[in-house]
C-alpha atoms as a PDB file:
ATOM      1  CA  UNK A   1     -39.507 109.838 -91.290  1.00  0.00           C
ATOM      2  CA  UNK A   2     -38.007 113.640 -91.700  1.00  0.00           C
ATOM      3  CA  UNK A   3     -38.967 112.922 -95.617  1.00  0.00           C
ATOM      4  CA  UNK A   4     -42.354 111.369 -94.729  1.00  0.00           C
ATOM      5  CA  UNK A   5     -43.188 114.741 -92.508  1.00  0.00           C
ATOM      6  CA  UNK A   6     -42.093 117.161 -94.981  1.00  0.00           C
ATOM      7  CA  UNK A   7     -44.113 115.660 -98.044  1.00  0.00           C
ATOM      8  CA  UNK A   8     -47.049 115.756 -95.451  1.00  0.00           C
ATOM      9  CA  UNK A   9     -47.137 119.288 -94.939  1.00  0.00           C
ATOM     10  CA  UNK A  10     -46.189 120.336 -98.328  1.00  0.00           C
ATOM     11  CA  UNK A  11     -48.951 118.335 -99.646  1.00  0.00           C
ATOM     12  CA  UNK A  12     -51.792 119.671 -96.985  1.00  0.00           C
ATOM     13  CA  UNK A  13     -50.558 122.740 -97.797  1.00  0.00           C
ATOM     14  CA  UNK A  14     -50.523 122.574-101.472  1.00  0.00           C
ATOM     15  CA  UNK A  15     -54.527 121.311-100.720  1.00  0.00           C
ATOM     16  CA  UNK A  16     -55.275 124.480 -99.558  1.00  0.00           C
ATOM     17  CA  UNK A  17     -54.464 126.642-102.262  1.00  0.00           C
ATOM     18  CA  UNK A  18     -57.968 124.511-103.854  1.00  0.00           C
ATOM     19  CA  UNK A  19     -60.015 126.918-101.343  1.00  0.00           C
ATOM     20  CA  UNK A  20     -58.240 130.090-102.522  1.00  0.00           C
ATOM     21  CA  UNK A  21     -58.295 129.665-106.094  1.00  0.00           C
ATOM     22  CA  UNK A  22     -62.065 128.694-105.839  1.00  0.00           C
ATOM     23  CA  UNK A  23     -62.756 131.840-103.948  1.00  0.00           C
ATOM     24  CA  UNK A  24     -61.149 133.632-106.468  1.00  0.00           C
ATOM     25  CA  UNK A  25     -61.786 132.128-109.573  1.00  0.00           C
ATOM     26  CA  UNK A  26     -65.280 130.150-108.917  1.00  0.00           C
ATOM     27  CA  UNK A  27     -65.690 128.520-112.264  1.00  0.00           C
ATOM     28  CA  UNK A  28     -62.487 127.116-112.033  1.00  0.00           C
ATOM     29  CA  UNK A  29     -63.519 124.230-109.833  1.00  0.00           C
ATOM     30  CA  UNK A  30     -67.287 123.609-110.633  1.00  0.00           C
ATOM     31  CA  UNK A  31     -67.996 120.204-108.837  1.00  0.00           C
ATOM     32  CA  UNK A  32     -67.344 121.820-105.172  1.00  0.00           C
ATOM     33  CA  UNK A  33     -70.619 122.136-103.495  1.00  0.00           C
ATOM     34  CA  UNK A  34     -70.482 125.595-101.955  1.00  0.00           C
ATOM     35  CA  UNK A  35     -68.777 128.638-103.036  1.00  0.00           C
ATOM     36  CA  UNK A  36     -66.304 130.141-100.926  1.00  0.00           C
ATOM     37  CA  UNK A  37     -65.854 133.937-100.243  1.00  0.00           C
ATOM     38  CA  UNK A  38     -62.998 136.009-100.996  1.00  0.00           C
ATOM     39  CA  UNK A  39     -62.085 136.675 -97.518  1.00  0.00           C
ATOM     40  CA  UNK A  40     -62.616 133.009 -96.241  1.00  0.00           C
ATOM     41  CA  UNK A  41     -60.175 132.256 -99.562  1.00  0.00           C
ATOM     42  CA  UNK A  42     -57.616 134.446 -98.100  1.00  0.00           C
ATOM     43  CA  UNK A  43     -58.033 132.422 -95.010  1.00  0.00           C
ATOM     44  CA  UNK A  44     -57.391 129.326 -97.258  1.00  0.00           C
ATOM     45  CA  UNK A  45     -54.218 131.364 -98.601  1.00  0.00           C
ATOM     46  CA  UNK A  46     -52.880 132.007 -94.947  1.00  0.00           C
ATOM     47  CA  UNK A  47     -53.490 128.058 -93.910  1.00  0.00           C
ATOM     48  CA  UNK A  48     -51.172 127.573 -97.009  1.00  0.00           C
ATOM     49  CA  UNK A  49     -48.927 130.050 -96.098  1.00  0.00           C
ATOM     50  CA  UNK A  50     -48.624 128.592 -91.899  1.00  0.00           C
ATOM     51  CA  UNK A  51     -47.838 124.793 -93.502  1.00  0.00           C
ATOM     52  CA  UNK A  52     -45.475 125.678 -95.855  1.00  0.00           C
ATOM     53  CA  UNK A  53     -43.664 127.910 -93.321  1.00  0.00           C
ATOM     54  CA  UNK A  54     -43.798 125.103 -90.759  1.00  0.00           C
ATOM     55  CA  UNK A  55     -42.383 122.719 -93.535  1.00  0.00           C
ATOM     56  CA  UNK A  56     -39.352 125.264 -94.646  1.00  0.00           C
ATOM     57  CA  UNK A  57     -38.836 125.641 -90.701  1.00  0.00           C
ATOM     58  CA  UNK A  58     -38.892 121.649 -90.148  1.00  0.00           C
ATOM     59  CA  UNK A  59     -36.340 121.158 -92.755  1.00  0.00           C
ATOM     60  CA  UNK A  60     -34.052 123.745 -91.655  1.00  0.00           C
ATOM     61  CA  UNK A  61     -34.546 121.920 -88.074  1.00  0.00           C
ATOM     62  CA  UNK A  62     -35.944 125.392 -86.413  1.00  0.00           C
ATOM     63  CA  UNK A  63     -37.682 124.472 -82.980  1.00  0.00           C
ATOM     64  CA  UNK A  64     -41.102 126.766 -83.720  1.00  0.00           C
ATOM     65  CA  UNK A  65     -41.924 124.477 -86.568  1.00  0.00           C
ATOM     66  CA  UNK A  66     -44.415 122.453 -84.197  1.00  0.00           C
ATOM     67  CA  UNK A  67     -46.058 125.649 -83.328  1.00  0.00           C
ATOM     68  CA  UNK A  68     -46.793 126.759 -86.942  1.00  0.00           C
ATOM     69  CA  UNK A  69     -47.916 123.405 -88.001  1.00  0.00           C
ATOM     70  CA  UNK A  70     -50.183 123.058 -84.948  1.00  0.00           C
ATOM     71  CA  UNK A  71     -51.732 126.662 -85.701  1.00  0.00           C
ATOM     72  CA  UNK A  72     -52.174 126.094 -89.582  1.00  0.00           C
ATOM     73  CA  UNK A  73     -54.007 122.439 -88.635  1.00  0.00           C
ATOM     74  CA  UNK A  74     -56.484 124.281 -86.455  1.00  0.00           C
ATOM     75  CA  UNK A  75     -57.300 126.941 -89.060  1.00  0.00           C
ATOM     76  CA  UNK A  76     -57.023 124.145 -91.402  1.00  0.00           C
ATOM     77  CA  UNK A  77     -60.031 122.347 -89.128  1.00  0.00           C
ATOM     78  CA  UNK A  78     -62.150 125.950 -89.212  1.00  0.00           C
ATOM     79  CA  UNK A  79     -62.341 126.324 -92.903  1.00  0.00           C
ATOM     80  CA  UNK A  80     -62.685 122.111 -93.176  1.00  0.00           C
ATOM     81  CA  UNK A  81     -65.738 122.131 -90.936  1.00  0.00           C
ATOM     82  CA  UNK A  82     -67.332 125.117 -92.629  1.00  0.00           C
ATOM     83  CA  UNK A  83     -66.712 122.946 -95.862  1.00  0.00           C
ATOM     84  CA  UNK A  84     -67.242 119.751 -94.492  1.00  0.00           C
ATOM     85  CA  UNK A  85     -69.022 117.978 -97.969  1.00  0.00           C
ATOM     86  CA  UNK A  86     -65.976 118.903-100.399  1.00  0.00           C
ATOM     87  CA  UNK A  87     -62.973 118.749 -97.669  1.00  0.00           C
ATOM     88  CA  UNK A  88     -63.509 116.574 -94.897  1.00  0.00           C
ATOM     89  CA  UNK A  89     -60.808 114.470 -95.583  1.00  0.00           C
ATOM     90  CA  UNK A  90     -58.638 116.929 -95.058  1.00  0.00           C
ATOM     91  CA  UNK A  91     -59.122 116.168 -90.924  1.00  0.00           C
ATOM     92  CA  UNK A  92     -56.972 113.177 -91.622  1.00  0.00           C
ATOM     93  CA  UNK A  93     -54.000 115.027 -92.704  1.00  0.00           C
ATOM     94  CA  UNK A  94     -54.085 117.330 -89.457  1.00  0.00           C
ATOM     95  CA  UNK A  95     -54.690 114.385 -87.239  1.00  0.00           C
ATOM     96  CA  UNK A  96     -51.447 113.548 -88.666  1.00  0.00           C
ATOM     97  CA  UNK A  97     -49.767 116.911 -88.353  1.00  0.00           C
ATOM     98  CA  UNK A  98     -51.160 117.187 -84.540  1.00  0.00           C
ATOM     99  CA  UNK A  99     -49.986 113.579 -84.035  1.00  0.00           C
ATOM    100  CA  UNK A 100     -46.729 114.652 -85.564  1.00  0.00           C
ATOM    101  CA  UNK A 101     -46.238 118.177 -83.937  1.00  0.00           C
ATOM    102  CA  UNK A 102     -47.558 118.007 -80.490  1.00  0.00           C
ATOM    103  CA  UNK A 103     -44.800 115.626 -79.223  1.00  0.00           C
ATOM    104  CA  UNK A 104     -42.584 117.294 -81.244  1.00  0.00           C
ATOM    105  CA  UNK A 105     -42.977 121.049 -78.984  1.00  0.00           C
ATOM    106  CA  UNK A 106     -40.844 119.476 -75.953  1.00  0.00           C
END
């Protein structure tokens, strides 16, 4: 399960560097349907940034990893709802990581 949880995160986060690279380099990915800004990219960036933390933190078995992951899923809703057409299954991954972390805080 530990391995299961930690290839979840990686990969959600991994997802989101898709948002900052097309805010930054917009050709790069020409089939999404709406272009993103630089600052909303950097948004993207920090969602990254929140899962991967919350991923080195579960593997080293620190206790805030639950809080991380639960913050980076609900900035990792935001930016999935204002991009609903080219990420929307991204909402299955954080049901996962809410499922995941939530009983995990106690």
């Amino acid at each position: 399960m530990r391995v299961f949880i930690a290839i979840l995160l990686l990969l959600h986060a991994i997802l989101h560097l898709l948002g900052f690279v097309k805010a930054f380099y917009s050709d790069f990915f020409p089939k999404l349907m709406r272009d993103i800004s630089k600052s909303e990219g950097l948004l993207w960036m920090v969602c990254c940034g929140l899962l991967i933390l919350a991923d080195i933190y579960f593997l080293l078995q620190y206790p805030f990893w639950p809080v991380l992951a639960i913050i980076g899923s609900l900035l990792s809703q935001f930016l999935i709802t204002m991009n609903w057409e080219d990420a929307k299954y991204g909402t299955i991954l954080n049901i996962l990581i809410l499922g995941i972390s939530f009983p995990a805080l106690t």
